[in-house]
Protein backbone atom coordinates (compact mmCIF):
# COMPACT_ATOMS: atom_id res chain seq x y z
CA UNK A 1 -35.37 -42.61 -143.86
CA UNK A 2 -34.09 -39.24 -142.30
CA UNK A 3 -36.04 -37.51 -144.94
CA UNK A 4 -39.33 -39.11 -143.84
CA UNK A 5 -38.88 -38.63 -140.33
CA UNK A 6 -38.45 -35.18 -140.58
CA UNK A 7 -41.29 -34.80 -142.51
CA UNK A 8 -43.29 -36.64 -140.03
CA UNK A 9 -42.49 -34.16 -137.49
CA UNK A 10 -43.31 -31.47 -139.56
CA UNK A 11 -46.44 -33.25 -140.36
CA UNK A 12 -47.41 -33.80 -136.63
CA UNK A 13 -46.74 -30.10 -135.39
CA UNK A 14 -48.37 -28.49 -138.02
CA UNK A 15 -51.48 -31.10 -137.13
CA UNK A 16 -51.09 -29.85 -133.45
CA UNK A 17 -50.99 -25.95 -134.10
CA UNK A 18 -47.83 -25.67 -131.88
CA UNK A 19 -44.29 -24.47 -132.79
CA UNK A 20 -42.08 -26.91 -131.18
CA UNK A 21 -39.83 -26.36 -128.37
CA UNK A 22 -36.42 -26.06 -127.91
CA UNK A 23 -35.48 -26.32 -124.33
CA UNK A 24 -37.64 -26.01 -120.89
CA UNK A 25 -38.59 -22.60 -120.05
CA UNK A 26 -36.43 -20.51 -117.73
CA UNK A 27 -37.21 -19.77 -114.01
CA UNK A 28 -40.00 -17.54 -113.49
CA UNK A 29 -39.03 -13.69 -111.75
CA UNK A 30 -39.83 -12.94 -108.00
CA UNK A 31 -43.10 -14.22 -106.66
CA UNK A 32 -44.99 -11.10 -105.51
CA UNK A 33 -47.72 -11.01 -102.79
CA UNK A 34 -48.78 -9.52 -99.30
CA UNK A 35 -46.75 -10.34 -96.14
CA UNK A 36 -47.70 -11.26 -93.62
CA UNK A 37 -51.66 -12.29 -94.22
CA UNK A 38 -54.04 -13.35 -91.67
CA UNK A 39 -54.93 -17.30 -90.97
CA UNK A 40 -58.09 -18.08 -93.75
CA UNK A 41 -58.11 -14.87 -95.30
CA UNK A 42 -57.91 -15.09 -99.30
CA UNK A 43 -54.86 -13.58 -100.89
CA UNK A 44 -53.62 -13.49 -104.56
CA UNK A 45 -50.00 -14.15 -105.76
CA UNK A 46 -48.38 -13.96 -109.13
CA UNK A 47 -45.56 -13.52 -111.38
CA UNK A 48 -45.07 -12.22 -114.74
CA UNK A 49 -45.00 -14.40 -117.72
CA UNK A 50 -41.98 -16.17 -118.54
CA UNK A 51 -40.70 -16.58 -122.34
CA UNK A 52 -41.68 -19.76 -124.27
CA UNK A 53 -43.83 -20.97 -120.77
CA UNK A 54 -47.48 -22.75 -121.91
CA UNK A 55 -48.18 -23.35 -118.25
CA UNK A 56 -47.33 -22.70 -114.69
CA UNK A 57 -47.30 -25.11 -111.27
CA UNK A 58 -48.07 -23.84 -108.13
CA UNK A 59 -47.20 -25.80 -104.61
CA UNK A 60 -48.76 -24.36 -101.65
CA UNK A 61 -47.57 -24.67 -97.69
CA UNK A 62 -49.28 -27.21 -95.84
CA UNK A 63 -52.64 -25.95 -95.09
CA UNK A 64 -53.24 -23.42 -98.27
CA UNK A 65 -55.72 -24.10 -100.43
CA UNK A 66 -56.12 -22.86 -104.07
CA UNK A 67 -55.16 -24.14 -107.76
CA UNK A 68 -54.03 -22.38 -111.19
CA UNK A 69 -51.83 -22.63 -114.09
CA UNK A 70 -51.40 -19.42 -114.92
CA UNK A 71 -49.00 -16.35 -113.75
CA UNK A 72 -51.18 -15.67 -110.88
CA UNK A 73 -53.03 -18.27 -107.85
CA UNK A 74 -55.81 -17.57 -105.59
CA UNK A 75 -55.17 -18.98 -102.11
CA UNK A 76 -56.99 -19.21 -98.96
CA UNK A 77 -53.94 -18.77 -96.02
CA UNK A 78 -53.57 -21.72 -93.64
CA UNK A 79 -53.15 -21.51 -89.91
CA UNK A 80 -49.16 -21.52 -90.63
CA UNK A 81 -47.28 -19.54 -93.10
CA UNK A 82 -44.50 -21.79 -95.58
CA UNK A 83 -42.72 -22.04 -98.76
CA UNK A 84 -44.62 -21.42 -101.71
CA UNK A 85 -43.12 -22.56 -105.45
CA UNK A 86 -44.03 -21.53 -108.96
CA UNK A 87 -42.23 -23.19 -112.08
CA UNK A 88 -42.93 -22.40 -115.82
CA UNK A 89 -43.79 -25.57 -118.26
CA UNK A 90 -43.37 -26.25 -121.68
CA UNK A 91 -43.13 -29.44 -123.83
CA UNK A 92 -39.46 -30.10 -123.35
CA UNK A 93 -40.47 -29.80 -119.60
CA UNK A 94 -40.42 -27.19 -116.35
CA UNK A 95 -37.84 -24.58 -115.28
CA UNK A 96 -36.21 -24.36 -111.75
CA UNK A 97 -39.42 -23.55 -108.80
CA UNK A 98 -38.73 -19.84 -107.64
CA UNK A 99 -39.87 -19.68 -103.92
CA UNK A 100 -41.41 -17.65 -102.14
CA UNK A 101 -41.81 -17.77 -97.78
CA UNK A 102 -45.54 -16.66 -96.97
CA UNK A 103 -45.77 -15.54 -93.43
CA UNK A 104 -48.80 -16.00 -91.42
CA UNK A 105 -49.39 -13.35 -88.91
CA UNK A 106 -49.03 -15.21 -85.52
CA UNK A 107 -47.60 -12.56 -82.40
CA UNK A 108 -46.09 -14.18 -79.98
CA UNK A 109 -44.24 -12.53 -76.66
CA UNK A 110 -40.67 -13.80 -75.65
CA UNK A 111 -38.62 -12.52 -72.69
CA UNK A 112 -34.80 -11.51 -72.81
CA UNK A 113 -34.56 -12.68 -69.07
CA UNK A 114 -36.55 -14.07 -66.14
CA UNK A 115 -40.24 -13.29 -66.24
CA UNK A 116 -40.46 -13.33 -62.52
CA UNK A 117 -38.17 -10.26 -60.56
CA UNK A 118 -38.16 -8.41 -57.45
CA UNK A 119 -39.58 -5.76 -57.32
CA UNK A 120 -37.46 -2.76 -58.65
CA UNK A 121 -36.25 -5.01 -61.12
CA UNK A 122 -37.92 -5.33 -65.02
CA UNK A 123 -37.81 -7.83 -68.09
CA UNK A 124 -37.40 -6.75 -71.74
CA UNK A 125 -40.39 -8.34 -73.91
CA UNK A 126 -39.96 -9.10 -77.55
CA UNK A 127 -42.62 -9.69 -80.13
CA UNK A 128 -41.65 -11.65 -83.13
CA UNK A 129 -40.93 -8.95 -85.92
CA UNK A 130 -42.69 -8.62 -89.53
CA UNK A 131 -42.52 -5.98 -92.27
CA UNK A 132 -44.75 -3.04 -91.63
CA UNK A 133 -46.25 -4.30 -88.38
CA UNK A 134 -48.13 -1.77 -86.28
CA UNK A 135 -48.00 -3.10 -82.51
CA UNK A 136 -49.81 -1.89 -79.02
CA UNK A 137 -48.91 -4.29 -76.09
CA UNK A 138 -51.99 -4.32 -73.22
CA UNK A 139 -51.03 -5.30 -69.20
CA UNK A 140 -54.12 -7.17 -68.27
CA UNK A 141 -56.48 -6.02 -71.08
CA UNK A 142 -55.51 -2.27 -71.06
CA UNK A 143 -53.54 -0.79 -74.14
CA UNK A 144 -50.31 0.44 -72.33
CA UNK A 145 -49.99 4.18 -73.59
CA UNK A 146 -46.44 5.00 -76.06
CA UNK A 147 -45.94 1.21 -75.90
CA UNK A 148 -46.08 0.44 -79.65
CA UNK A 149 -42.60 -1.12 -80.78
CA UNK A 150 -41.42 -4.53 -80.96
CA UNK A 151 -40.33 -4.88 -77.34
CA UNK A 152 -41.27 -3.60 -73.93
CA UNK A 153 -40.06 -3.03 -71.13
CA UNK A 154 -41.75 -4.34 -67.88
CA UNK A 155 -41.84 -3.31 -64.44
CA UNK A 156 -45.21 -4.37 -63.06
CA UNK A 157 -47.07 -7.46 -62.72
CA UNK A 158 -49.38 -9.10 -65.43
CA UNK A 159 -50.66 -10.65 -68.07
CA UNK A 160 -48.86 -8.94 -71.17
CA UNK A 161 -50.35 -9.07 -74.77
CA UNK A 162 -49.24 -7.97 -78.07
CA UNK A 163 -51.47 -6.95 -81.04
CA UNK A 164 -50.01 -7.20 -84.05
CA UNK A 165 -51.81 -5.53 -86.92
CA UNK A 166 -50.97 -5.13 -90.97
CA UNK A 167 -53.27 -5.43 -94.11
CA UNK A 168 -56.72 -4.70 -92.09
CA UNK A 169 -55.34 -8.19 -90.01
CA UNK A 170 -55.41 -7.77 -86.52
CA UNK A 171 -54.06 -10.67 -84.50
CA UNK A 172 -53.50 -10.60 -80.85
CA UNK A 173 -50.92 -12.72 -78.77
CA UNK A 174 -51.23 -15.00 -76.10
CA UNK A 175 -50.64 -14.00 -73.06
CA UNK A 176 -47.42 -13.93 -71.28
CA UNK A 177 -47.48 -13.50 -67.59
CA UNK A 178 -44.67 -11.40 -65.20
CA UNK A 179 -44.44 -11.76 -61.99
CA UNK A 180 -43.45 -9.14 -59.31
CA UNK A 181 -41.90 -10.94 -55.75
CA UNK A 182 -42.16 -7.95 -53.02
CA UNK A 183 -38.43 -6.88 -51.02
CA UNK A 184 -38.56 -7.63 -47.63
CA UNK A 185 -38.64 -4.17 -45.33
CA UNK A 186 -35.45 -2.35 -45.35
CA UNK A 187 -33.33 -3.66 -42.45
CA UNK A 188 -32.20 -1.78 -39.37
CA UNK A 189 -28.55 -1.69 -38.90
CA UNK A 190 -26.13 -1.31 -35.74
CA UNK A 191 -23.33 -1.27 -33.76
CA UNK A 192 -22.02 -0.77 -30.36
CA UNK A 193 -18.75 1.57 -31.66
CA UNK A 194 -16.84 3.86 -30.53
CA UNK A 195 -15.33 1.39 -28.86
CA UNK A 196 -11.39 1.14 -28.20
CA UNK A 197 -9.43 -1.29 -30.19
CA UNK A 198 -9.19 -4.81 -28.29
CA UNK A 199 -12.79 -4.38 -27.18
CA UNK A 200 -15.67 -6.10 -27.87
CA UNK A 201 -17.64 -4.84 -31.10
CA UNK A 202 -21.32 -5.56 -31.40
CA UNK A 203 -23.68 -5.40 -34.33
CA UNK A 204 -27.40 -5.59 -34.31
CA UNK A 205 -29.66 -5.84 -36.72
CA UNK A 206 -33.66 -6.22 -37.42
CA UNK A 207 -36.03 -6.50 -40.09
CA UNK A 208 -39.83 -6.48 -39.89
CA UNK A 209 -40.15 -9.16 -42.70
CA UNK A 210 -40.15 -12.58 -41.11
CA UNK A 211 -38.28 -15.37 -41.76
CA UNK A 212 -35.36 -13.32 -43.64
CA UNK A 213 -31.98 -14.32 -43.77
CA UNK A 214 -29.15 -12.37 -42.70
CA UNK A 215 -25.86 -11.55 -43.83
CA UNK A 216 -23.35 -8.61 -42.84
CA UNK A 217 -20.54 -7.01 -45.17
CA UNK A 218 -17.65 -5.34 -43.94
CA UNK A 219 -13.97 -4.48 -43.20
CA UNK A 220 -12.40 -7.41 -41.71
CA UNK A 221 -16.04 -9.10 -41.09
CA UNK A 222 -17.97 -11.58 -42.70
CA UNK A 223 -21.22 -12.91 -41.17
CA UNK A 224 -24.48 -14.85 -41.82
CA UNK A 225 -25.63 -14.19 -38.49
CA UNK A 226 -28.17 -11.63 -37.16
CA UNK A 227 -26.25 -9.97 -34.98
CA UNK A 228 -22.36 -11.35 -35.11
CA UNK A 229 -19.79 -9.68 -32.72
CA UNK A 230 -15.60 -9.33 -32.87
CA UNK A 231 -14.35 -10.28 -29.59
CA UNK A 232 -11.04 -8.50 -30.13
CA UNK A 233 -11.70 -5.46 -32.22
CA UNK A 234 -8.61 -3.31 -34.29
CA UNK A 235 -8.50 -0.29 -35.93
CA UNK A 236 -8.34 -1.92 -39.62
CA UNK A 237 -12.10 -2.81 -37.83
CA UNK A 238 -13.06 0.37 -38.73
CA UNK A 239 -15.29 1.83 -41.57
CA UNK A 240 -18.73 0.81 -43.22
CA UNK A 241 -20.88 -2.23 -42.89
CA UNK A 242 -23.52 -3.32 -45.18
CA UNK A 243 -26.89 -5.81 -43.46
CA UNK A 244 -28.64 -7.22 -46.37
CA UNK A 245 -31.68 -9.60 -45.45
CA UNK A 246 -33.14 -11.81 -47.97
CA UNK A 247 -36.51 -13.51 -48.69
CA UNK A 248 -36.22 -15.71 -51.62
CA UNK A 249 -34.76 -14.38 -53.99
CA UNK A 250 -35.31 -10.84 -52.91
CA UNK A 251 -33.38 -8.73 -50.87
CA UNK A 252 -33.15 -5.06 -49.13
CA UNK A 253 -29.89 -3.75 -47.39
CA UNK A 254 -28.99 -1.17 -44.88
CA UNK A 255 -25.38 0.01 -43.52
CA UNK A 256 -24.30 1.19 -40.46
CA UNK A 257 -20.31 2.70 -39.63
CA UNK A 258 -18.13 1.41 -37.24
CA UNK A 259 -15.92 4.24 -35.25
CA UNK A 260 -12.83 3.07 -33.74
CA UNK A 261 -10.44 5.25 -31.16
CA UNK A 262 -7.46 4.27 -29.83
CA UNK A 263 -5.19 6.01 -27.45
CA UNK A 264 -4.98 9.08 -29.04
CA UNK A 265 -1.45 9.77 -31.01
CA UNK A 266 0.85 12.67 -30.22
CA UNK A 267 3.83 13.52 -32.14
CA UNK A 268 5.93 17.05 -32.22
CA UNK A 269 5.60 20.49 -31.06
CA UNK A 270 5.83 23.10 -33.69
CA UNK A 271 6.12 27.09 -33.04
CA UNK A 272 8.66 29.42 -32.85
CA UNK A 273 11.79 28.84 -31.76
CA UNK A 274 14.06 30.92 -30.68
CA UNK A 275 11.34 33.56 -29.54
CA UNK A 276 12.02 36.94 -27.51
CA UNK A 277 11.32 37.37 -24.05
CA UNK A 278 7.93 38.81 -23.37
CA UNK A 279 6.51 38.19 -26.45
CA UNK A 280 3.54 36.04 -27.40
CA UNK A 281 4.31 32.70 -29.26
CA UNK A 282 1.76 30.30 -30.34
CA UNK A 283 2.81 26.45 -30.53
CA UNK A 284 0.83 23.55 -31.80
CA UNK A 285 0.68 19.49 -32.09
CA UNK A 286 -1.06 17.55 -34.96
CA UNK A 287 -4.58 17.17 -33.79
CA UNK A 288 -5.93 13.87 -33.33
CA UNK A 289 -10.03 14.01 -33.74
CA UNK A 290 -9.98 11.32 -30.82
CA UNK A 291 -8.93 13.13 -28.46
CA UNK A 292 -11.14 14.85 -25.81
CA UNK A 293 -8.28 17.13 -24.00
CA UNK A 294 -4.52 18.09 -24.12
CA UNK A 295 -2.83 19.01 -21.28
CA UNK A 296 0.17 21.80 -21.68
CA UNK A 297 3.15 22.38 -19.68
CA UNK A 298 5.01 25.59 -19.92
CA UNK A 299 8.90 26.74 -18.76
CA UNK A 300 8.50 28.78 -15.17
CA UNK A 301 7.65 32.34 -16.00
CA UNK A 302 5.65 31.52 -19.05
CA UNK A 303 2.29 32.11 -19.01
CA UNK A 304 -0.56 30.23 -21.26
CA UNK A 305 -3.42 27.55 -21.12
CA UNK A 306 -5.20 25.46 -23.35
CA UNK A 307 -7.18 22.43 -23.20
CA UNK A 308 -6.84 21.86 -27.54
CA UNK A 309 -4.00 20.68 -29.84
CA UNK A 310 -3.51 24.28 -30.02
CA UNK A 311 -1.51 27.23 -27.23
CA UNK A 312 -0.57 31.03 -27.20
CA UNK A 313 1.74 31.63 -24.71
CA UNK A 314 3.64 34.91 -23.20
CA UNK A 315 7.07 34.34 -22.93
CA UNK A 316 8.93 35.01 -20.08
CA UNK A 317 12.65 35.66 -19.85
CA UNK A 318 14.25 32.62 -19.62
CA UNK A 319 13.46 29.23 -21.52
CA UNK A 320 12.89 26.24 -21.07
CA UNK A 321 10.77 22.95 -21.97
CA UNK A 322 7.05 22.80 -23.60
CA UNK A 323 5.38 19.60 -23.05
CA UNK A 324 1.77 18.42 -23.87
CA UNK A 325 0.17 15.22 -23.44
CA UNK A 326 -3.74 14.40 -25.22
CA UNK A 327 -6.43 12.34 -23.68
CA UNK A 328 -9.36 10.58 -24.48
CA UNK A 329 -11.56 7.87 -23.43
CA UNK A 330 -9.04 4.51 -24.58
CA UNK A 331 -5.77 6.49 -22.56
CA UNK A 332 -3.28 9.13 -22.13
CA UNK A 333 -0.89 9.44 -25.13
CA UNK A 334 2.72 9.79 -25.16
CA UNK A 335 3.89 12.65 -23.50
CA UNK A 336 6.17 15.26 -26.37
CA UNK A 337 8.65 18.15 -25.77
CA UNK A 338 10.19 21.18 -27.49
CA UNK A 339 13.31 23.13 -25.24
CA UNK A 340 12.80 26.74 -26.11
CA UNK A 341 15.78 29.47 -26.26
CA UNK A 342 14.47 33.38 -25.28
CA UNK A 343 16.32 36.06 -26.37
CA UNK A 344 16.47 39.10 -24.38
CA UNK A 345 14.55 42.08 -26.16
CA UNK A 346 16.82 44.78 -27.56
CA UNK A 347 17.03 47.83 -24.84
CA UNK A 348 17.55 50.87 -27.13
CA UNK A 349 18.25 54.58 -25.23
CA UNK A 350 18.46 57.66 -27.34
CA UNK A 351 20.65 60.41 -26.85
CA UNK A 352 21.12 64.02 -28.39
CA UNK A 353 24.46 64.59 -30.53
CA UNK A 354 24.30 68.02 -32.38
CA UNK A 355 20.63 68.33 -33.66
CA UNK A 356 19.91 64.50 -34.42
CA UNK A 357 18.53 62.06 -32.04
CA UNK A 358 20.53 58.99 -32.42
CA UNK A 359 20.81 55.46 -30.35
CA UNK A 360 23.74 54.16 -28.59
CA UNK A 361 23.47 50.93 -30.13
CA UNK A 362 23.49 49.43 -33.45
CA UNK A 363 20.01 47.54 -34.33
CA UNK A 364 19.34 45.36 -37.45
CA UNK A 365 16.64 48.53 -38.44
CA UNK A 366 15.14 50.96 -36.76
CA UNK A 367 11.63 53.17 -36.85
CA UNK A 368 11.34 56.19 -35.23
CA UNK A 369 7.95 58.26 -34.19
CA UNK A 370 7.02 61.46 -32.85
CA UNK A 371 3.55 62.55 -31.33
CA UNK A 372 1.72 61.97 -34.60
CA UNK A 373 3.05 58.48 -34.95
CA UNK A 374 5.48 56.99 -37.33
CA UNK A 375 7.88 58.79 -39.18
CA UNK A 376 8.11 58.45 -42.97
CA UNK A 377 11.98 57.70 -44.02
CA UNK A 378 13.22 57.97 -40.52
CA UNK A 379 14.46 54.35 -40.61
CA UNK A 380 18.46 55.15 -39.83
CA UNK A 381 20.11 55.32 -36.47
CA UNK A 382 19.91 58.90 -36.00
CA UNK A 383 17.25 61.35 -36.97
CA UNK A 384 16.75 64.85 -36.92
CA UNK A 385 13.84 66.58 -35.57
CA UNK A 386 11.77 68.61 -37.18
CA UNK A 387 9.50 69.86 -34.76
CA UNK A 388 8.79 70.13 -30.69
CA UNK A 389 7.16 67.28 -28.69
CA UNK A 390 8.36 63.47 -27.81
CA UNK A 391 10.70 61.46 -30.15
CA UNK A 392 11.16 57.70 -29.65
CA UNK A 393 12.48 54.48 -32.32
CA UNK A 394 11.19 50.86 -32.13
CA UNK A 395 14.58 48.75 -32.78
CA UNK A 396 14.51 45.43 -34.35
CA UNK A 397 17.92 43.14 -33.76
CA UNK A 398 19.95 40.37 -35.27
CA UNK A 399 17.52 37.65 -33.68
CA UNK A 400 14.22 39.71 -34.68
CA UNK A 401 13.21 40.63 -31.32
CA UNK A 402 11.30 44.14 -30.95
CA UNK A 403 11.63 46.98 -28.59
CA UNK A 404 10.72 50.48 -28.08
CA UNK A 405 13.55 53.18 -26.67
CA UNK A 406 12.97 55.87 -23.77
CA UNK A 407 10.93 58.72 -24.91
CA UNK A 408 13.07 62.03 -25.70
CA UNK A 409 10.97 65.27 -25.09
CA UNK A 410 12.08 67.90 -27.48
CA UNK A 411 10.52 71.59 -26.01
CA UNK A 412 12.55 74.46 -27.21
CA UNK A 413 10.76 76.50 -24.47
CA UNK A 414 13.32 75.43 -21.94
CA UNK A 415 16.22 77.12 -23.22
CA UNK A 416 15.02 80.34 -21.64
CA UNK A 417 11.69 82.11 -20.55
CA UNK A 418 9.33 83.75 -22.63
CA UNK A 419 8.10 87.46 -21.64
CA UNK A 420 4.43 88.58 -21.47
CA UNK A 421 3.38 90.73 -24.10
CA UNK A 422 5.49 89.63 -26.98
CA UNK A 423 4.74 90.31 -30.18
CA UNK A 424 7.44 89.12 -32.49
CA UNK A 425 7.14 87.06 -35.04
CA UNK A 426 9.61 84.64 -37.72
CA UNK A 427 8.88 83.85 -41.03
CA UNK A 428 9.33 81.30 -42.95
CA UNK A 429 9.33 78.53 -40.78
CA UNK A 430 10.88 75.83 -42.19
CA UNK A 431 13.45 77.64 -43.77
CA UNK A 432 16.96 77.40 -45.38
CA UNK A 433 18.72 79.22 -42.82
CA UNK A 434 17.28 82.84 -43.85
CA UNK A 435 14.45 84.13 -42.08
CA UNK A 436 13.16 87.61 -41.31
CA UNK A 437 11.74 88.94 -37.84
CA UNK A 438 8.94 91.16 -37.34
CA UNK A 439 7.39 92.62 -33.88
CA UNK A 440 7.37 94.97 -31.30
CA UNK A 441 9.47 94.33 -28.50
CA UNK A 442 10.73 96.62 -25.17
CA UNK A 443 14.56 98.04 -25.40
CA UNK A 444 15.14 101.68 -23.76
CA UNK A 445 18.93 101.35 -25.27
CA UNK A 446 17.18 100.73 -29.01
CA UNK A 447 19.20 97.09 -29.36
CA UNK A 448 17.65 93.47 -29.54
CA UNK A 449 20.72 90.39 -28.63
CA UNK A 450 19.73 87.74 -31.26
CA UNK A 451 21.00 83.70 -30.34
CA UNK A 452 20.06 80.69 -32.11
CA UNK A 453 20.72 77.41 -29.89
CA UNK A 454 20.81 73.70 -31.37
CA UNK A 455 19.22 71.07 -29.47
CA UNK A 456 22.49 70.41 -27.69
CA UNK A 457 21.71 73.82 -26.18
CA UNK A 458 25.14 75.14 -27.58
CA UNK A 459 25.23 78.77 -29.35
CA UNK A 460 25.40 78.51 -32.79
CA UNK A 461 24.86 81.95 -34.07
CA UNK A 462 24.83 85.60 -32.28
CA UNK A 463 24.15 89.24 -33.14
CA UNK A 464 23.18 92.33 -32.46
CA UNK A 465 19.74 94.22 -33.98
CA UNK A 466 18.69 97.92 -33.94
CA UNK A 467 15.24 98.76 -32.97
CA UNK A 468 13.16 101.83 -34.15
CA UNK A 469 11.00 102.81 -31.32
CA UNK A 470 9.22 99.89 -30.60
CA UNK A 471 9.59 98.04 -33.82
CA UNK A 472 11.97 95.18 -35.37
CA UNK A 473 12.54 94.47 -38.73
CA UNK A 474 15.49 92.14 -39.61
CA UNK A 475 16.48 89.33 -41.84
CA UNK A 476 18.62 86.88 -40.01
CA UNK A 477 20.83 84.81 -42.09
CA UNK A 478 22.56 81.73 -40.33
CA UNK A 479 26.09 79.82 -41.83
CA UNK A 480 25.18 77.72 -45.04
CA UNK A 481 27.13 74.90 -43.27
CA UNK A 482 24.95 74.93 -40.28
CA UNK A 483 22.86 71.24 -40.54
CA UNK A 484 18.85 71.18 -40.81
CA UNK A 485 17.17 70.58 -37.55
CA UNK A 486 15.05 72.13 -35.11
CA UNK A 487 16.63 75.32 -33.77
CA UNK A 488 15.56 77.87 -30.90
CA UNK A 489 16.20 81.68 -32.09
CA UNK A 490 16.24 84.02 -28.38
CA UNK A 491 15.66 87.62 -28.64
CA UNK A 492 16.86 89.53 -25.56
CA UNK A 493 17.10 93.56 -24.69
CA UNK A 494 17.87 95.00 -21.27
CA UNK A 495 14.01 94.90 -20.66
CA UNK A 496 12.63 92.23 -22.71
CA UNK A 497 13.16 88.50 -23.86
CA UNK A 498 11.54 86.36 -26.28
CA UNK A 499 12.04 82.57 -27.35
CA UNK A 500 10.74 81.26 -30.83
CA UNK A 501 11.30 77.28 -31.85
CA UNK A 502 11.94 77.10 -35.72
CA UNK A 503 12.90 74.42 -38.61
CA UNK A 504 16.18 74.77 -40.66
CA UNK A 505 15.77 72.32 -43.97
């Protein structure tokens, strides 16, 4: 029996032409066509042939129209894209459908937020996205220039539009509309300050819009009135306020500051202290921008005025107290003080002793000058002179006060008359303590008397010279331990007399 069946199925697919089959065919490969297409236009799908296949099934989304058995279908698109499905057949039956989602191109315009804003304000519009879509969105019929993306941005009112465009399909949107609500007018904002805390603080405000609402913002203040007041104002009252009015849902803002002042605050006196007598000394209080005025008071014999947080005064010679008081429009403040010591200024004298100038007190330092002003080095408590004309030292003591000494004139000239008609000179000048003399002088006995005197006017050296005629010539050399200063050499004959200052370094 199993003999003759076989043979019968032998017999019957050799009678058919047709090898038989073994199993269904497997699922075809990727469906391949153009996405998206335009509603009604005709488009052509297909797949390549599958192994042991004798036929193909298409399904088509509602609204598609076309038929075929073969790798490949032409459709006419329906109003509505879908899933399309392809599965291979053979005698022992059909594979698994491969799918395939055919878009139809239909643009449409959603917003990311409210379509209607004030104005200022925008909305981001999105266009449903595709694969290789070329898009150019219109406001009211007119392509908007650059705007060719999936989204846009808008800030005006309108009807928007997208065109979507792909495959020679171009499909416009419907239209979405955005609406624009004017701001009212920008508000005008007020207030009745500076005032002084515990008074009454007033606001105002107005806005050319009618029918807004009102509402205020602000340190210590919270109102939905037009124009709210504090009864009892404080300093934390101070600062900036913010009047927004609002129509709808639409609003515009203004601000306005509030200044408060209160009785103006004074706390210490700063400046020097101790200070010398007669000297200038500046003092000062924190200044308080409130305040219109202070009002100084200074120790008797002081002299100074100012009407700011700020005084230079000259000291007298006693102290004392400073006081100040400020003022303004709220009050007078607390009145401060500052007692004040004055040290007496130093009283230096100077003195001759030998050839040095020296004072007769001892100074914390010491500068001394002569006719050409201060003298480099000459910083001790003595100093010797090198040369004729007034001498004086500025003294600084223990408690820095400044003062300048007596002026000492130095004039060699005094220690004795000079004759008419001289003609002697010395050389060098300064010198070491040797120095030569040249002239003509007057002596009928032939001798010249030679002296040098110190400042002290005492004698320090003496001798005699011989004179040719009318002519001296002589070298003149003085005790090594004799100290450097300014010396007078005398020349004197029974006739004659001459006086010549000189330096000894």
């Amino acid at each position: 029996m199993k003999t003759l069946f076989t043979t019968l199925i032998i017999l019957c697919s050799a009678a058919t032409g047709r090898a038989q089959c073994t199993a269904p065919p497997p699922q075809p490969g990727s469906i391949v066509g153009i996405d998206p297409v335009c509603a009604g236009s005709t488009q052509v799908y297909y797949i390549f042939p599958v192994a042991g296949a004798t036929s193909y099934t298409w399904t088509l989304p509602n609204g598609w129209t076309g038929t075929s058995n073969t790798t490949s279908i032409t459709v006419v698109a329906g109003s509505a894209g879908g899933w399309m499905y392809v599965t291979a057949n053979n005698d022992c039956g059909s594979s698994a459908p491969q799918g395939y989602l055919a878009a139809v191109l239909d643009p449409h315009i959603t917003a990311s937020g409210p379509a209607a804003f004030c104005d200022g304000g925008s909305v981001l519009l999105n266009s449903n996205a595709g694969n290789g879509l070329v898009y150019q969105w219109y406001r009211d019929g007119v392509a908007i220039s650059g705007a060719g993306s999936t989204t846009y941005t808008a800030t005006m009112p309108g009807e928007y539009t997208v065109q979507a465009s792909t495959n020679n399909c171009f499909i416009v949107s419907d239209p979405f509309t955005v609406t624009v609500n004017p701001n009212p007018d920008i508000p005008v904002a007020g207030n009745s300050s500076p005032v002084c805390v515990g008074a009454i603080l007033d606001f105002s405000g107005a806005c050319a819009t009618p029918g807004v609402s009102y509402s205020w913002n602000g340190p210590n203040n919270f109102s939905n009135t037009q124009n709210p007041q504090i009864l009892f104002s404080q300093a934390a009252d101070a600062g900036v306020y913010t009047l927004t009015v609002t129509d709808g849902n639409c609003s515009a803002s203004a601000t306005t500051t509030v200044v408060m002042e209160d009785v103006p605050g004074v706390t210490s006196i700063s400046g020097t202290n101790p200070v010398c007598e007669n000297s200038a000394s500046g003092y000062s209080v924190p200044n308080d921008p409130s305040a219109l005025q202070y009002n100084w008071t200074m120790p008797g014999g002081w002299n100074g005025t100012s009407t700011t947080n700020s005084i230079v005064a000259t000291v007298g010679t006693a102290g004392g107290t400073i006081s100040v008081y400020a003022v303004n429009n709220c009050g007078i403040s607390d009145t401060v003080y500052l007692d004040v010591t004055v040290n007496p200024r130093p009283q230096p004298v100077i003195v001759i002793s030998g050839n040095d100038l020296i004072t007769t007190q001892v100074y914390a330092s010491y500068q001394w000058y002569n006719t050409s002003g201060p003298i480099a080095g000459a910083t001790n408590q003595s100093y010797t002179p090198m040369q004729m004309g007034h001498h004086f030292v500025v003294v600084t003591d223990s408690n820095g006060c400044v003062n300048q000494s007596n002026s000492f004139n130095i004039d060699g000239l005094s220690v004795s008359s000079r004759s008419t008609g001289a003609a002697v000179i010395l050389y060098p000048s300064p010198n070491s303590g040797s120095f030569r003399i040249e002239g003509r002088v007057e002596a009928s006995d032939g001798n010249v008397s030679v002296s040098v005197i110190d400042l002290a006017g005492r004698v320090v050296h003496t001798e005699r010279l011989s004179v040719a005629g009318t002519v001296i010539s002589a070298e003149v050399n003085l005790s090594p331990t004799l100290p450097e200063g300014l010396y007078t050499l005398k020349l004197h004959s029974d006739t004659w007399n001459s006086v010549i200052p000189f330096v000894k370094k």
